[in-house]
PDB file of N, CA and C in Angstrom:
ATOM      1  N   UNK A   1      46.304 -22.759  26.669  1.00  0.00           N
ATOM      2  CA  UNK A   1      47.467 -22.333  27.408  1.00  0.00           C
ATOM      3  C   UNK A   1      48.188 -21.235  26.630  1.00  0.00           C
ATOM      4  N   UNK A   2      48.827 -20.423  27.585  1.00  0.00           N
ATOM      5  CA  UNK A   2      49.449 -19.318  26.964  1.00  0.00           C
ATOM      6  C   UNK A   2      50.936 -19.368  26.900  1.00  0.00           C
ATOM      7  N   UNK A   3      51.568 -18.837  26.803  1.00  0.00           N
ATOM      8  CA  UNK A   3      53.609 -18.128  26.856  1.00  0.00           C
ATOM      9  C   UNK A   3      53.565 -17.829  28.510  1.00  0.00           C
ATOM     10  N   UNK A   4      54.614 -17.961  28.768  1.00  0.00           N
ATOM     11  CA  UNK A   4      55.395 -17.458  30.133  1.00  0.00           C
ATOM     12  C   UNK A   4      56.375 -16.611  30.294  1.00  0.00           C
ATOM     13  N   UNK A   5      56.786 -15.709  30.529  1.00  0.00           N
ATOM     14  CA  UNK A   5      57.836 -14.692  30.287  1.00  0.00           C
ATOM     15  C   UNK A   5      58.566 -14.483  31.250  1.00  0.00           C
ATOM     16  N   UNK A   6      59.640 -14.832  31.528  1.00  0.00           N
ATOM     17  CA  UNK A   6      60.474 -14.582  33.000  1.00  0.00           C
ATOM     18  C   UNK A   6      61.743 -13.793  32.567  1.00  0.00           C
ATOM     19  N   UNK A   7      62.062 -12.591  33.361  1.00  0.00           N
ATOM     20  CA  UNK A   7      62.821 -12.002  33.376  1.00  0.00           C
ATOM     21  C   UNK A   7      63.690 -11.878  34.510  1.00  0.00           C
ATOM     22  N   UNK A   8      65.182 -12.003  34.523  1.00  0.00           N
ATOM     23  CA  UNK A   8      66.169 -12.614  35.435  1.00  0.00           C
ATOM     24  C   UNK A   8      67.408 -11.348  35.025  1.00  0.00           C
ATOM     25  N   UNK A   9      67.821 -10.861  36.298  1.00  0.00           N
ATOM     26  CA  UNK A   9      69.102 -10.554  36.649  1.00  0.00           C
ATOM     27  C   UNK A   9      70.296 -11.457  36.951  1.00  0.00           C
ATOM     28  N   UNK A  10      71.509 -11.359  35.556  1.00  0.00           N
ATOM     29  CA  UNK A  10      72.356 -12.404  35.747  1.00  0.00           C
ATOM     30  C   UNK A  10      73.480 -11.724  36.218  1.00  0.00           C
ATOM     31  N   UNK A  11      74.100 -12.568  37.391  1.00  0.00           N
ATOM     32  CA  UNK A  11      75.281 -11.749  37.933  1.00  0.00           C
ATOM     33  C   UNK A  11      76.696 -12.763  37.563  1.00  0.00           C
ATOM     34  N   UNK A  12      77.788 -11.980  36.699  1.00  0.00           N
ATOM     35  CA  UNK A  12      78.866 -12.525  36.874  1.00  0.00           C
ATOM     36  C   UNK A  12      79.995 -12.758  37.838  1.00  0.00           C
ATOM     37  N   UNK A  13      80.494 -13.886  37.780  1.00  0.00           N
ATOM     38  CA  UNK A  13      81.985 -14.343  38.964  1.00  0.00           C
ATOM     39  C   UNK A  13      82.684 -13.311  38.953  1.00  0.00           C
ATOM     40  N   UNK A  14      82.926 -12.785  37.437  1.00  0.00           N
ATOM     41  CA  UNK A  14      84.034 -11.316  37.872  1.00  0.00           C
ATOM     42  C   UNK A  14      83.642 -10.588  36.591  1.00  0.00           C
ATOM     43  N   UNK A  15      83.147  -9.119  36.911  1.00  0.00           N
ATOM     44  CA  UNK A  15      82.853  -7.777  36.284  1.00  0.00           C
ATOM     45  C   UNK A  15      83.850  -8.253  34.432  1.00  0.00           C
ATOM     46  N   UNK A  16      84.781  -8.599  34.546  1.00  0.00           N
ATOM     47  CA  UNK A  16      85.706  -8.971  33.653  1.00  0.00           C
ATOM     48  C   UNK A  16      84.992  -9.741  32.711  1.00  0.00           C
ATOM     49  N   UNK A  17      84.029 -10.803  32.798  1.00  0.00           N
ATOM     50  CA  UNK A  17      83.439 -11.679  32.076  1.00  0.00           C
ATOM     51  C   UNK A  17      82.291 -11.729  31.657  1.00  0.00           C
ATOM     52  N   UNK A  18      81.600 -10.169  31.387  1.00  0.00           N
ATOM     53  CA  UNK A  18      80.622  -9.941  31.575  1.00  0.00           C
ATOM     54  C   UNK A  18      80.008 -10.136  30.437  1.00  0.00           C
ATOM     55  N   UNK A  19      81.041  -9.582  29.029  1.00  0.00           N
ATOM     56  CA  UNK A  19      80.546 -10.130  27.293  1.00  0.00           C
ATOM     57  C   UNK A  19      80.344 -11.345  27.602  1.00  0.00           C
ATOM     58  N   UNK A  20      81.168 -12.237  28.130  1.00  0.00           N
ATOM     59  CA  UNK A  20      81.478 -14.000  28.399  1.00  0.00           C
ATOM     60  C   UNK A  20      79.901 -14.446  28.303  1.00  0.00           C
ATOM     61  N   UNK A  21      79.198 -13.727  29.694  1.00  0.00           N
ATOM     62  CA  UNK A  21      78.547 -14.419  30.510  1.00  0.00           C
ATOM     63  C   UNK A  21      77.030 -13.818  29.217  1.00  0.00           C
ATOM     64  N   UNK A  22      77.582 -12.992  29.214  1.00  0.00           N
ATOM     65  CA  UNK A  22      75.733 -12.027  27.806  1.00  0.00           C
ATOM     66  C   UNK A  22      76.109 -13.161  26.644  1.00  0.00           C
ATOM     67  N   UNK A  23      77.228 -13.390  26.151  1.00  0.00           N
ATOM     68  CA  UNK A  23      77.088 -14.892  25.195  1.00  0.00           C
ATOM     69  C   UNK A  23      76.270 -15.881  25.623  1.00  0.00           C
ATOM     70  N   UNK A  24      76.756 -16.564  26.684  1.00  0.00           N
ATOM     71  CA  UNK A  24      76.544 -17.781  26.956  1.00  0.00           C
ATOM     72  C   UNK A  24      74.957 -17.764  27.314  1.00  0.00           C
ATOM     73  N   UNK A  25      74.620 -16.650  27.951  1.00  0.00           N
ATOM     74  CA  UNK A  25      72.840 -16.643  28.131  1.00  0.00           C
ATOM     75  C   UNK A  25      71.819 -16.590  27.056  1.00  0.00           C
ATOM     76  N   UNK A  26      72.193 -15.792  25.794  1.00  0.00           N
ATOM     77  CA  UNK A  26      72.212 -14.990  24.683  1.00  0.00           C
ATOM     78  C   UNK A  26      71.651 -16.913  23.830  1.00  0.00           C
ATOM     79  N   UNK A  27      72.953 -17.613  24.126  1.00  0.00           N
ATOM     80  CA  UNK A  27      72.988 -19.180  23.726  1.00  0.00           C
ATOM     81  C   UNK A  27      72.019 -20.528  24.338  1.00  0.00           C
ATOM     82  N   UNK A  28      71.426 -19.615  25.506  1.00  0.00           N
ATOM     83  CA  UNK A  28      70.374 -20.588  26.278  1.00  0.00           C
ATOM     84  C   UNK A  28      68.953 -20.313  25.200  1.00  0.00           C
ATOM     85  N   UNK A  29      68.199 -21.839  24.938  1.00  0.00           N
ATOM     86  CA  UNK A  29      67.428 -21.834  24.210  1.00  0.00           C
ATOM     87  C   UNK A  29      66.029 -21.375  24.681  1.00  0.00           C
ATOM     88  N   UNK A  30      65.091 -20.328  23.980  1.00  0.00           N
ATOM     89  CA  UNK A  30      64.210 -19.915  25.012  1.00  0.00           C
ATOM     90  C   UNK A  30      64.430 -18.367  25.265  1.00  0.00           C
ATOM     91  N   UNK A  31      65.804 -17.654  24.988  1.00  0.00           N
ATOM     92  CA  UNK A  31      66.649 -16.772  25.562  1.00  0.00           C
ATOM     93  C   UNK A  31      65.700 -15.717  24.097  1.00  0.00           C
ATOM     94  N   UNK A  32      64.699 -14.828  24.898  1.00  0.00           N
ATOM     95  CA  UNK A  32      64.123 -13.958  24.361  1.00  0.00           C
ATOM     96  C   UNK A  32      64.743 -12.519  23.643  1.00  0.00           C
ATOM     97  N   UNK A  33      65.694 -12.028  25.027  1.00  0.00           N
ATOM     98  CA  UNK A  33      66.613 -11.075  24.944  1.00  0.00           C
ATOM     99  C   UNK A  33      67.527 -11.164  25.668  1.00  0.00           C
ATOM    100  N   UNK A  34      68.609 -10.360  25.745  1.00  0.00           N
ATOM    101  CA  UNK A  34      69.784  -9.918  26.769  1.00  0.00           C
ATOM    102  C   UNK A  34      70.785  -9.280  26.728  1.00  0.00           C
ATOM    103  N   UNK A  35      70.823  -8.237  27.494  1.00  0.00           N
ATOM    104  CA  UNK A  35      71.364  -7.369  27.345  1.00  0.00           C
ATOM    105  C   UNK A  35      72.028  -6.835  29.055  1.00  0.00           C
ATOM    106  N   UNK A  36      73.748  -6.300  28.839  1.00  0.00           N
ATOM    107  CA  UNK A  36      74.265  -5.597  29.947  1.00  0.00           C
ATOM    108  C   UNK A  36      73.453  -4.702  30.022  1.00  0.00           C
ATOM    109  N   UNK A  37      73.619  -4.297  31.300  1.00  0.00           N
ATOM    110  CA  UNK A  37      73.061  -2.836  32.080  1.00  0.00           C
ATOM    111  C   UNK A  37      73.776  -2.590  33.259  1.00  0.00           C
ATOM    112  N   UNK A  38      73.789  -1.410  34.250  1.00  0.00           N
ATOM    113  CA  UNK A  38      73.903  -1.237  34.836  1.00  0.00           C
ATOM    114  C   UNK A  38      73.678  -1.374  36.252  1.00  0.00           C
ATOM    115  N   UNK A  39      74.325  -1.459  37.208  1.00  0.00           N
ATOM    116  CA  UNK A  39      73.773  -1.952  38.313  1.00  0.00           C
ATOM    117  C   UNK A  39      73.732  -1.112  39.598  1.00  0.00           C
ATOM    118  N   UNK A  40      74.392  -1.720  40.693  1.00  0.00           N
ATOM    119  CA  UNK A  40      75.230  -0.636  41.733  1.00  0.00           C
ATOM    120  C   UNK A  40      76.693  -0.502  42.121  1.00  0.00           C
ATOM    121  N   UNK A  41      77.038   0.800  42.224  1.00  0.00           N
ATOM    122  CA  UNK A  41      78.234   1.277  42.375  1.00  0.00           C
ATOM    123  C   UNK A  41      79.187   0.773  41.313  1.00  0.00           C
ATOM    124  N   UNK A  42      78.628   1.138  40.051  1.00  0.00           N
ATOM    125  CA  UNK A  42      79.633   0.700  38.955  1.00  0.00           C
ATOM    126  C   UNK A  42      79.553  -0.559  38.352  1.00  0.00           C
ATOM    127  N   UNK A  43      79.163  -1.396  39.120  1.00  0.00           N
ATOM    128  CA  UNK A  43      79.295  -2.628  38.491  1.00  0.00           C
ATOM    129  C   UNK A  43      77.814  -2.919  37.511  1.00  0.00           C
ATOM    130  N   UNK A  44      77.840  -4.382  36.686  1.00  0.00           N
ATOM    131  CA  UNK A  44      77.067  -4.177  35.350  1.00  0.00           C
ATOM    132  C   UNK A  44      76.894  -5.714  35.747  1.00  0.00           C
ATOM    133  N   UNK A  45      75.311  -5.883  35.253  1.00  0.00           N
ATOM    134  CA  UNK A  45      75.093  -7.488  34.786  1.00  0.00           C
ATOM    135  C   UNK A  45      74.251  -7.521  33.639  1.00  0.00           C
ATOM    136  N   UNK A  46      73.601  -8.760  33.610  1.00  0.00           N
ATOM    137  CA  UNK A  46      73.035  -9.124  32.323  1.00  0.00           C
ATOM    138  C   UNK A  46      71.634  -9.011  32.298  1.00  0.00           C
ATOM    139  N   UNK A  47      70.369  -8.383  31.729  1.00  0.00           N
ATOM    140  CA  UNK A  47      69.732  -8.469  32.250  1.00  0.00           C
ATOM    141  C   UNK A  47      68.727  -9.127  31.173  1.00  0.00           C
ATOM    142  N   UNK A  48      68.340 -10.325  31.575  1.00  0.00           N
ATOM    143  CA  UNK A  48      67.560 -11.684  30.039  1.00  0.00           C
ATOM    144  C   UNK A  48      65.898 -12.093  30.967  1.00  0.00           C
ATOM    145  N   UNK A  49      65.657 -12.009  29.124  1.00  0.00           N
ATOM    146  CA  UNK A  49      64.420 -12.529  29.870  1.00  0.00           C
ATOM    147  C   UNK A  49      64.122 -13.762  28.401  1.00  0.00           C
ATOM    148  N   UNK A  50      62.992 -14.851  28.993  1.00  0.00           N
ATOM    149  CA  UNK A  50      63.033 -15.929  28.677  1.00  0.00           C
ATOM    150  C   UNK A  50      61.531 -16.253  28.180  1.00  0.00           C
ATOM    151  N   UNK A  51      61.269 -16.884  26.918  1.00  0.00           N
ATOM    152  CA  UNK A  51      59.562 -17.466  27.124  1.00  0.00           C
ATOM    153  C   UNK A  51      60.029 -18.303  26.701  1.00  0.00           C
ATOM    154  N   UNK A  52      58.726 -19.655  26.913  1.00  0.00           N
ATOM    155  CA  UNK A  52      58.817 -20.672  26.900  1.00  0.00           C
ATOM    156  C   UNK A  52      57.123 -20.691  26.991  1.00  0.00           C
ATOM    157  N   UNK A  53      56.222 -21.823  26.610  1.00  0.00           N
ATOM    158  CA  UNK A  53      55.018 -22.550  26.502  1.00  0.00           C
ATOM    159  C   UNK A  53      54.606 -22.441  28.445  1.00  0.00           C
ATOM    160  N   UNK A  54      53.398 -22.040  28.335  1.00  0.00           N
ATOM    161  CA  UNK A  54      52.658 -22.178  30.316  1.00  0.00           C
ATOM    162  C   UNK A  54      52.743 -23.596  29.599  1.00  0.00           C
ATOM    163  N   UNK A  55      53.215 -24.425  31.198  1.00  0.00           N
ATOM    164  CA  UNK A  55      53.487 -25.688  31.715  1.00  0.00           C
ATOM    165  C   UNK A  55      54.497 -26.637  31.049  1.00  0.00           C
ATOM    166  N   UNK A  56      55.380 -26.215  30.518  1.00  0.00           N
ATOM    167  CA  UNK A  56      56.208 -26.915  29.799  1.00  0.00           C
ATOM    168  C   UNK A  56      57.609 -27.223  30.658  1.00  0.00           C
ATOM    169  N   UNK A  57      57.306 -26.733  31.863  1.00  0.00           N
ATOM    170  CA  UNK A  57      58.339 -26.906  33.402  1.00  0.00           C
ATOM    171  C   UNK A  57      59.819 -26.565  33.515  1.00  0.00           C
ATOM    172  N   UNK A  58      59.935 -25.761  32.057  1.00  0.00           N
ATOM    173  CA  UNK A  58      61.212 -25.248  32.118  1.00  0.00           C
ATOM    174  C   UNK A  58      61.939 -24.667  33.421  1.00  0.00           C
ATOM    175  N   UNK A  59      63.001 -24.844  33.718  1.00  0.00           N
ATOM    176  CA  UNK A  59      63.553 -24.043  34.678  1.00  0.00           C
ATOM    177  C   UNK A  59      64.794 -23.036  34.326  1.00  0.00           C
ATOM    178  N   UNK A  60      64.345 -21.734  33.844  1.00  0.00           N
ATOM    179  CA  UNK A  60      65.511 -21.219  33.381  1.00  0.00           C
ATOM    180  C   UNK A  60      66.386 -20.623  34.487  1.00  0.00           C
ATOM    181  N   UNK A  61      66.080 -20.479  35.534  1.00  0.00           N
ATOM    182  CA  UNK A  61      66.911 -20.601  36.612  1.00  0.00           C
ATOM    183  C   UNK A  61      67.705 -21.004  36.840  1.00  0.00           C
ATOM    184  N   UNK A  62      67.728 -21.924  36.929  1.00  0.00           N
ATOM    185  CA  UNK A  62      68.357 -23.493  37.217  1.00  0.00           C
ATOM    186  C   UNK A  62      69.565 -23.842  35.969  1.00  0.00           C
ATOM    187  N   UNK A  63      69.079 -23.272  34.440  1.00  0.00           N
ATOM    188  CA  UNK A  63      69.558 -23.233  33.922  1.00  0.00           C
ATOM    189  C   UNK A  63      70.998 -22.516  33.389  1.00  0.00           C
ATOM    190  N   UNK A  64      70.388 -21.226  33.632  1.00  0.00           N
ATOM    191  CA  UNK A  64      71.228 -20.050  33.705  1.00  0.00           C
ATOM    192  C   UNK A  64      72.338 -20.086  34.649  1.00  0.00           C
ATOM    193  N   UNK A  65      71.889 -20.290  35.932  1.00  0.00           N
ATOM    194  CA  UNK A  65      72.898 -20.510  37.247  1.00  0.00           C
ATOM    195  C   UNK A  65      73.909 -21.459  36.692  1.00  0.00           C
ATOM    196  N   UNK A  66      73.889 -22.909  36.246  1.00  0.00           N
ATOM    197  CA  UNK A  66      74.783 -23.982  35.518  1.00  0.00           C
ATOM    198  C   UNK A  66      75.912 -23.180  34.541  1.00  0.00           C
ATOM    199  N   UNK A  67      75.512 -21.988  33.951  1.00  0.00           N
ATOM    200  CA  UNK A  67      76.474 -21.410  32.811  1.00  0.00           C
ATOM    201  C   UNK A  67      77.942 -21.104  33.532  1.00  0.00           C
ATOM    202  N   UNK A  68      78.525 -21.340  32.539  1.00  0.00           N
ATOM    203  CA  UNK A  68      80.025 -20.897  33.653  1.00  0.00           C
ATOM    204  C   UNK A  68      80.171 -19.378  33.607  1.00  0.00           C
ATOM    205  N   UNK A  69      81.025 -18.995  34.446  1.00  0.00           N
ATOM    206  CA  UNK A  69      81.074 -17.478  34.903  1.00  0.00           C
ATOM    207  C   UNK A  69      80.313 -17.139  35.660  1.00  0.00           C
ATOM    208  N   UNK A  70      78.711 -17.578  35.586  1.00  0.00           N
ATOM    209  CA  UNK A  70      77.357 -17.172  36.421  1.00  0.00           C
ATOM    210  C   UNK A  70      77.491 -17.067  37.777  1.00  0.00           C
ATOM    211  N   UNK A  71      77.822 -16.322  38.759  1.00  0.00           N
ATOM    212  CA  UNK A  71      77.717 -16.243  40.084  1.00  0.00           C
ATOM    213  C   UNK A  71      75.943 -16.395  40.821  1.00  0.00           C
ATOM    214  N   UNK A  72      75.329 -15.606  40.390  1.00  0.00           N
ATOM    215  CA  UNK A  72      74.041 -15.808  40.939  1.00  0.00           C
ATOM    216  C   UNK A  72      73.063 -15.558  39.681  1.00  0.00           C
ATOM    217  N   UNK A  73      72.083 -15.552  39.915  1.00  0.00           N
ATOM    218  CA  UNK A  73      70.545 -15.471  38.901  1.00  0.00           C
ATOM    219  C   UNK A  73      69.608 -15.283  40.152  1.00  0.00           C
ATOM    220  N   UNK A  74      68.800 -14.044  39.946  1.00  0.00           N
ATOM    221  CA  UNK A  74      67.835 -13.106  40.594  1.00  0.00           C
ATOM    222  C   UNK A  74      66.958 -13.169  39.484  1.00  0.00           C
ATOM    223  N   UNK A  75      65.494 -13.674  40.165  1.00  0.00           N
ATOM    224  CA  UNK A  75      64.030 -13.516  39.299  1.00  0.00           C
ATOM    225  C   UNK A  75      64.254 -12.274  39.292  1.00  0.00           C
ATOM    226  N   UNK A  76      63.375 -11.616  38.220  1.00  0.00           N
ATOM    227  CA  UNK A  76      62.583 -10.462  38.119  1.00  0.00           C
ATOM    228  C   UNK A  76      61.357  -9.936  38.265  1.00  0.00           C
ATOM    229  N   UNK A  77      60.807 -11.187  36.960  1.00  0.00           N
ATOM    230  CA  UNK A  77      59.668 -11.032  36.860  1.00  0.00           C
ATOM    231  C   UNK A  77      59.013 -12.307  36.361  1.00  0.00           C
ATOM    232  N   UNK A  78      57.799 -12.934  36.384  1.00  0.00           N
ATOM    233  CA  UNK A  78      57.486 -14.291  35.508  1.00  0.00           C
ATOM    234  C   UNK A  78      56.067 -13.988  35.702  1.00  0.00           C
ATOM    235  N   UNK A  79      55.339 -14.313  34.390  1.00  0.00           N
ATOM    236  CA  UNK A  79      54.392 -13.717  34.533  1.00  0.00           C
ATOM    237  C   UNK A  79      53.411 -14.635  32.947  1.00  0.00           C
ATOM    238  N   UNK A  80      52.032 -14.877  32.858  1.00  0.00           N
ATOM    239  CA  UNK A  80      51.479 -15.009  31.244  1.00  0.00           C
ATOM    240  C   UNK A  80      52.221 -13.757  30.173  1.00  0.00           C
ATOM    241  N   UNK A  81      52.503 -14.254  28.885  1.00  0.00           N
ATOM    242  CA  UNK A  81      51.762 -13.095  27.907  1.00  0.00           C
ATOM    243  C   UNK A  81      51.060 -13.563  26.996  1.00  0.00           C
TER     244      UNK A  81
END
């Protein structure tokens, strides 16, 4: 078995909490990278990506969404490496 790599667009409750919300993901275990970026019309989210062990049933989804501030979590990408 190989690594799993999922990469997720994190959107904050309010533009305001956006260091808040790059901590608290930054603090999820698993949490590969993350970093603000840019988005549309000005506004900015987080953009993290995650490995973890193929089949180890993590849900960083699920996870991420639970963080406070987190308004939504958009896959990116999930994929072997």
């Amino acid at each position: 078995m190989g690594k799993v790599l999922c990469v997720m667009k994190v959107f904050p409750e309010e533009q305001e909490q956006i260091n808040e919300v790059l901590e608290r993901v930054q603090k999820v275990d698993g949490c590969n990278s993350a970093k603000i970026i840019d988005y549309v019309f000005g506004s900015k989210v987080v953009q993290a990506s995650f490995v973890t062990e193929d089949g180890s049933g993590r849900d960083f989804e699920a996870e991420v969404a639970a963080l406070e501030g987190v308004s939504n979590v958009n896959i990116d990408e999930v994929g072997l490496i």
